[in-house]
Structure formats: structure tokens, C-alpha cells
C-alpha atoms as a PDB file:
ATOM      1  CA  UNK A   1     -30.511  37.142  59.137  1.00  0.00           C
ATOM      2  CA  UNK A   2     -28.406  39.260  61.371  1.00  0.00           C
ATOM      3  CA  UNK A   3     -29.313  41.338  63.965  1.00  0.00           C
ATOM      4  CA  UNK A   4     -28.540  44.908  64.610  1.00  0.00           C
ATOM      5  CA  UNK A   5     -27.444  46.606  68.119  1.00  0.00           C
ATOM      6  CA  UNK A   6     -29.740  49.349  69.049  1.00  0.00           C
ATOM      7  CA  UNK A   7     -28.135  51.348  71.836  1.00  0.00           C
ATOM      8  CA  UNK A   8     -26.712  48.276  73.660  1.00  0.00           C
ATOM      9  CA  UNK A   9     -24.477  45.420  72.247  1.00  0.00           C
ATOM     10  CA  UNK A  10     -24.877  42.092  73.749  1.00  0.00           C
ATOM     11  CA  UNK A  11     -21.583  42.201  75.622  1.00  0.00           C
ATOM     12  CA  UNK A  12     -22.800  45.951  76.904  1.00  0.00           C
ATOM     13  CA  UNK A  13     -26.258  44.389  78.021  1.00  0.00           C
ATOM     14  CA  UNK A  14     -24.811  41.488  79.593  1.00  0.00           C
ATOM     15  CA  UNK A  15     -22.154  43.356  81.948  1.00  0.00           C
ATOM     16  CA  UNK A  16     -24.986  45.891  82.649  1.00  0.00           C
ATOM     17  CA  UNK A  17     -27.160  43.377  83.887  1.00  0.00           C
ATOM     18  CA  UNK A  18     -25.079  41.343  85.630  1.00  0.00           C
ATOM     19  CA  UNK A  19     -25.027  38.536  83.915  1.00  0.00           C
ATOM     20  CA  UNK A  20     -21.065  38.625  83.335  1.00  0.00           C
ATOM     21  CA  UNK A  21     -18.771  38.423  85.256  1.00  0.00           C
ATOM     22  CA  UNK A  22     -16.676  41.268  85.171  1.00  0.00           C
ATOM     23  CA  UNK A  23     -15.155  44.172  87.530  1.00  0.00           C
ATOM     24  CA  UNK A  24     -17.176  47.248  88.476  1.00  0.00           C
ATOM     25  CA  UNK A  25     -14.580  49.169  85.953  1.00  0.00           C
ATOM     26  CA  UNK A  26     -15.207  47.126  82.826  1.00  0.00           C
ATOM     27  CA  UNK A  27     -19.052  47.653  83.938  1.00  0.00           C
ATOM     28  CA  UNK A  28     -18.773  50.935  84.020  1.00  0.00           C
ATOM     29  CA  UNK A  29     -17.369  50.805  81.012  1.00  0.00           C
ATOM     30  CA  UNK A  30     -20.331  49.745  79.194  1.00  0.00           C
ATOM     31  CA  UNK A  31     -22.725  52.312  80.823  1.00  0.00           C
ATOM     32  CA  UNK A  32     -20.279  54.955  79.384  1.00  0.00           C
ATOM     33  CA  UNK A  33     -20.687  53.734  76.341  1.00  0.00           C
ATOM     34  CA  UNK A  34     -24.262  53.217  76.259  1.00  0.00           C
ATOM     35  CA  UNK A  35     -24.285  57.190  78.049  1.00  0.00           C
ATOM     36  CA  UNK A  36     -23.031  58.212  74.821  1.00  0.00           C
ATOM     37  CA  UNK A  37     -24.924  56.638  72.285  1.00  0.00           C
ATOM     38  CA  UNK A  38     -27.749  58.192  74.209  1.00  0.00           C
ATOM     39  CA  UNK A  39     -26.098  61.347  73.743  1.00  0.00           C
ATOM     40  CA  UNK A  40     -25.866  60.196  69.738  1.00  0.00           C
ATOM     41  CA  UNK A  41     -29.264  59.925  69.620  1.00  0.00           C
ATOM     42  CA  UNK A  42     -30.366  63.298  69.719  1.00  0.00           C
ATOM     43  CA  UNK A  43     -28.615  63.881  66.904  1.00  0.00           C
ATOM     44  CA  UNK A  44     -30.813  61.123  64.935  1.00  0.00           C
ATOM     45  CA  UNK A  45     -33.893  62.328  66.190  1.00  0.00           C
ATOM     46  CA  UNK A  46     -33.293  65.584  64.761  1.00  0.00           C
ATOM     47  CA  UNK A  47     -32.465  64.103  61.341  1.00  0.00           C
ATOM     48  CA  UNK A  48     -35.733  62.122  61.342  1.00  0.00           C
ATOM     49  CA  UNK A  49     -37.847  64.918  62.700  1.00  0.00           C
ATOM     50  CA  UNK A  50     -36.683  66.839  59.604  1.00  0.00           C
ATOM     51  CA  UNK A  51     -36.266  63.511  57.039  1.00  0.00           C
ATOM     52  CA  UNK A  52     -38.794  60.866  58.044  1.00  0.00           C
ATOM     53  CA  UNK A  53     -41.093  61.502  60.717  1.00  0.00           C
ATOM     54  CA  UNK A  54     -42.908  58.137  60.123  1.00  0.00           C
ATOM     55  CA  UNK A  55     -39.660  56.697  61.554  1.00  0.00           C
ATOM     56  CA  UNK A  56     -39.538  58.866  64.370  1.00  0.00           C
ATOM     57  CA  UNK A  57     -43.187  58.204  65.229  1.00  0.00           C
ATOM     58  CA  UNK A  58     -42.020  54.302  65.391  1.00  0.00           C
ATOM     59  CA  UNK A  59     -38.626  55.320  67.115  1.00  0.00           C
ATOM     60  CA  UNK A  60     -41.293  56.689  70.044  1.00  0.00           C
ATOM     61  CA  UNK A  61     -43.452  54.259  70.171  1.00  0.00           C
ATOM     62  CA  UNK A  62     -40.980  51.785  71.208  1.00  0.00           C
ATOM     63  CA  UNK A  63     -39.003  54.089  73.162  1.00  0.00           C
ATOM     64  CA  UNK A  64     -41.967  56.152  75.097  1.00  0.00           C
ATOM     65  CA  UNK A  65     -44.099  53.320  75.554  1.00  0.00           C
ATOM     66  CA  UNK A  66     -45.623  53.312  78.795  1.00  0.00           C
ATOM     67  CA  UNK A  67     -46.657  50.000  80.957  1.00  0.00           C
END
């Protein structure tokens, strides 16, 4: 079964973190891109607050879960 991205791809995790080698600009790069899916996501949290807030109540869980 495939796997879906959430806000990160693999490539965008992996230059994040280090773990590739790349320059500081293709870095940067990825934290752009991952800036604006955060951005994005506003925008879906609206639509579930209003559609499904079971799936927001999940989305928060993960996402506001505290150590």
C-alpha cells in the first residue's frame, strides 16, 4: 500500500534533517516549501472544523500532542 506525504515529502525531510547532502540553498528550499504547506493548512482546518470535526479532533491529537 502506498504511503501519503503529510506536510513533508521524504526528499523534504531528508534535506531538513541533514541526512542529504545538499547546499544550504536547496535546504532552504525544502523549509519553504514545508513553510507553505503550513500556511495550507489553515485552510484545511477550517474546512474540517465546519465538515468533520471528528477528523480535526484526530488532526490535533497527533499534531498537539504533548511529551
Amino acid at each position: 500500500m502506498s504511503k501519503y506525504r503529510a506536510i513533508m515529502t521524504t526528499a523534504d525531510r531528508e534535506k531538513i534533517s541533514g541526512k542529504a547532502d545538499v547546499s544550504d540553498e536547496k535546504r532552504y528550499q525544502a523549509i519553504h516549501r514545508v513553510r507553505s504547506r503550513i500556511e495550507e493548512l489553515e485552510t484545511d482546518v477550517d474546512v474540517l472544523a465546519e465538515h468533520h470535526p471528528e477528523l480535526l479532533d484526530e488532526l490535533r491529537d497527533v499534531v498537539c500532542e504533548s511529551d
